[in-house]
N, C-alpha and C. Protein backbone atom coordinates (compact mmCIF):
# COMPACT_ATOMS: atom_id res chain seq x y z
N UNK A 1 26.50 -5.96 6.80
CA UNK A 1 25.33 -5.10 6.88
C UNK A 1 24.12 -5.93 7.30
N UNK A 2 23.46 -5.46 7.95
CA UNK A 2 21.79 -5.83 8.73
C UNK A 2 21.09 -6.28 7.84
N UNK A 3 20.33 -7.81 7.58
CA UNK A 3 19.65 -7.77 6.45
C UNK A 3 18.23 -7.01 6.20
N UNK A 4 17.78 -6.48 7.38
CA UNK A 4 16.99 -5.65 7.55
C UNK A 4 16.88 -4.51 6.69
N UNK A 5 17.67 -3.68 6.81
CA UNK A 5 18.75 -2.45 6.65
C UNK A 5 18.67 -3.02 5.08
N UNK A 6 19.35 -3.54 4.82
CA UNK A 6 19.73 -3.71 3.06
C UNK A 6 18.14 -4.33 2.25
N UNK A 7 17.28 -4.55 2.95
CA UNK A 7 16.24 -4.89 2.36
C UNK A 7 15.16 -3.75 2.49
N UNK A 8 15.02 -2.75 3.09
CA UNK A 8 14.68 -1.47 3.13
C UNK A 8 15.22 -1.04 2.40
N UNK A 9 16.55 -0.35 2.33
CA UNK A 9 17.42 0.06 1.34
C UNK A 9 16.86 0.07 -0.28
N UNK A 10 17.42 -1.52 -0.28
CA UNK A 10 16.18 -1.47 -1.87
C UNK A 10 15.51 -1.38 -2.02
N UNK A 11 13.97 -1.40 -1.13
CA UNK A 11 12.67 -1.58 -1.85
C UNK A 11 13.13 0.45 -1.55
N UNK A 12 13.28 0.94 -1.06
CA UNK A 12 13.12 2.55 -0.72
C UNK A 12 14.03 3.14 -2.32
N UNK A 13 15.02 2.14 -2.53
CA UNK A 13 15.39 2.72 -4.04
C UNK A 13 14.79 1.74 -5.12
N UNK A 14 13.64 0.78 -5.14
CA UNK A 14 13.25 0.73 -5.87
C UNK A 14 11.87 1.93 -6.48
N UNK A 15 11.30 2.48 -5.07
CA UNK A 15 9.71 2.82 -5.24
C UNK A 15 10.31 4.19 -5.45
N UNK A 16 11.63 5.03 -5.04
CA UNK A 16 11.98 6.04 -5.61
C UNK A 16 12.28 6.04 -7.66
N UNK A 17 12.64 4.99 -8.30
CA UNK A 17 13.02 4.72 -9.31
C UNK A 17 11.87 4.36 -9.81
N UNK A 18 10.96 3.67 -9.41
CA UNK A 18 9.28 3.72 -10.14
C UNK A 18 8.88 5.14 -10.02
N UNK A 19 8.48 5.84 -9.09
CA UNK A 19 8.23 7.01 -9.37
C UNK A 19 8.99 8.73 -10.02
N UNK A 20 9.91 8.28 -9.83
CA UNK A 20 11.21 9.20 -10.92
C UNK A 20 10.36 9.20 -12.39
N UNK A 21 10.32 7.26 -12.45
CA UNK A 21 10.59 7.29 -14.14
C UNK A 21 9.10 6.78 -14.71
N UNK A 22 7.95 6.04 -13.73
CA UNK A 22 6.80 6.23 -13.88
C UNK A 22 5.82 6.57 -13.54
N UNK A 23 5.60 8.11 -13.32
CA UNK A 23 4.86 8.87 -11.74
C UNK A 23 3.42 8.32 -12.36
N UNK A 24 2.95 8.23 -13.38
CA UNK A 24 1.99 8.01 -13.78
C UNK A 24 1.40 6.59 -13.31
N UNK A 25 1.89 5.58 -13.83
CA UNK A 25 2.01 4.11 -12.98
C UNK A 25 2.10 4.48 -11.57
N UNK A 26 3.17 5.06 -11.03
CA UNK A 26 3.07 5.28 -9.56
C UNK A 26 1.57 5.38 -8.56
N UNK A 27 1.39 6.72 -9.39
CA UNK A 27 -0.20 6.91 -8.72
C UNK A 27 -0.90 6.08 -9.13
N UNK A 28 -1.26 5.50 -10.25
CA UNK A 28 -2.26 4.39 -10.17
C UNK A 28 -2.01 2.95 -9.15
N UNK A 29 -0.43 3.14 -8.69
CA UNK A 29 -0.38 1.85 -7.57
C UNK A 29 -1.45 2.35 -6.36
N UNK A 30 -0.40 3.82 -6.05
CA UNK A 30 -1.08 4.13 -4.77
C UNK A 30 -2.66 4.20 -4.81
N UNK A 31 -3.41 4.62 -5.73
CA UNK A 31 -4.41 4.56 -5.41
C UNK A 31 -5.48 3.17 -5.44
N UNK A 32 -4.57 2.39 -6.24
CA UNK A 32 -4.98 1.02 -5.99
C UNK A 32 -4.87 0.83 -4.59
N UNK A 33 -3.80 0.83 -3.87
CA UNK A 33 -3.70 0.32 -2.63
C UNK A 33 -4.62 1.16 -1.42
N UNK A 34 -4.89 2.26 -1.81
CA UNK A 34 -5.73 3.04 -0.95
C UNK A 34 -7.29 2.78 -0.72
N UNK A 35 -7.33 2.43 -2.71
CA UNK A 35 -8.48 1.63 -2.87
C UNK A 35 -8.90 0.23 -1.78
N UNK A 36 -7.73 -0.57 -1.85
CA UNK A 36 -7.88 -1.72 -1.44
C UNK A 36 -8.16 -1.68 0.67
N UNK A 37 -7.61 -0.56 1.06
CA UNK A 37 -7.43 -0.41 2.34
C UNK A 37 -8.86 0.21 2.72
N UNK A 38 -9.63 0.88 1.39
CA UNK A 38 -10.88 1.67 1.86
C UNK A 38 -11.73 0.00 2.07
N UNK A 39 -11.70 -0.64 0.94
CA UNK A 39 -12.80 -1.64 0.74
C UNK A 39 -12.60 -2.03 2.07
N UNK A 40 -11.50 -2.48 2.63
CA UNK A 40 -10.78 -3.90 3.90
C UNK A 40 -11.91 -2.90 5.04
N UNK A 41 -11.34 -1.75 5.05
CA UNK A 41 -12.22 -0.83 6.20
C UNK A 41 -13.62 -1.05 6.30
N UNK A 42 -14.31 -0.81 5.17
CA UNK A 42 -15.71 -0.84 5.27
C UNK A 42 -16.48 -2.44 5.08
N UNK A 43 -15.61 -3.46 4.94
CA UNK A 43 -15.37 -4.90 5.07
C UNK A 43 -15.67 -5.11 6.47
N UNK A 44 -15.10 -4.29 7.39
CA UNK A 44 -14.84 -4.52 8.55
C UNK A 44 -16.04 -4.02 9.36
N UNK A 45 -16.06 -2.73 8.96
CA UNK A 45 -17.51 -1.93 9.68
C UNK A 45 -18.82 -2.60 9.42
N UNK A 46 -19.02 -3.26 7.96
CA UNK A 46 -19.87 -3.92 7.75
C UNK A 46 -19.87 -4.93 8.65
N UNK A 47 -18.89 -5.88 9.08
CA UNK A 47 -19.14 -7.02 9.98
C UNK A 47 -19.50 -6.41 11.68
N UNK A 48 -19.37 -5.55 11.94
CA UNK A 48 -18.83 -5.45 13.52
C UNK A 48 -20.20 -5.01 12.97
N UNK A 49 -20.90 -3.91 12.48
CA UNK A 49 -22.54 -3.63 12.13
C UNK A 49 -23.39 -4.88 12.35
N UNK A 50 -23.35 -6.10 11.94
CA UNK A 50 -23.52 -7.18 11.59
C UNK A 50 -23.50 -7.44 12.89
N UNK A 51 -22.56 -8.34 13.40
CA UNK A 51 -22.35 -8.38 14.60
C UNK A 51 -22.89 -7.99 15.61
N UNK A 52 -23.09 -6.53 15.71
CA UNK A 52 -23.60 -6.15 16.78
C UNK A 52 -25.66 -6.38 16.93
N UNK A 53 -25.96 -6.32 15.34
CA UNK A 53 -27.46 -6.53 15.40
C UNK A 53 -27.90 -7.90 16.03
């Protein structure tokens, strides 16, 4: 088997088995990470703002 393939595999049955059995934990990942992708964004806009003055 592809090690590709088998390393998808698990993380796709691990994050199904976190959220089965801790939806609660679950959403607090995702919104951590959504969190973290808003800050990186406006990280960014702030510089190119910057930048451009």
């Amino acid at each position: 088997m592809d090690t590709k393939k088998l390393i998808t595999g698990a993380l796709t049955v691990f994050v199904l088995f976190v959220i089965i059995t801790q939806p609660k934990r679950a959403a607090e990942m995702v919104e951590i990470g959504f969190q973290g992708i808003s800050d990186a964004a406006k990280g960014i806009g702030e510089f190119m703002t910057e930048l451009v003055n």
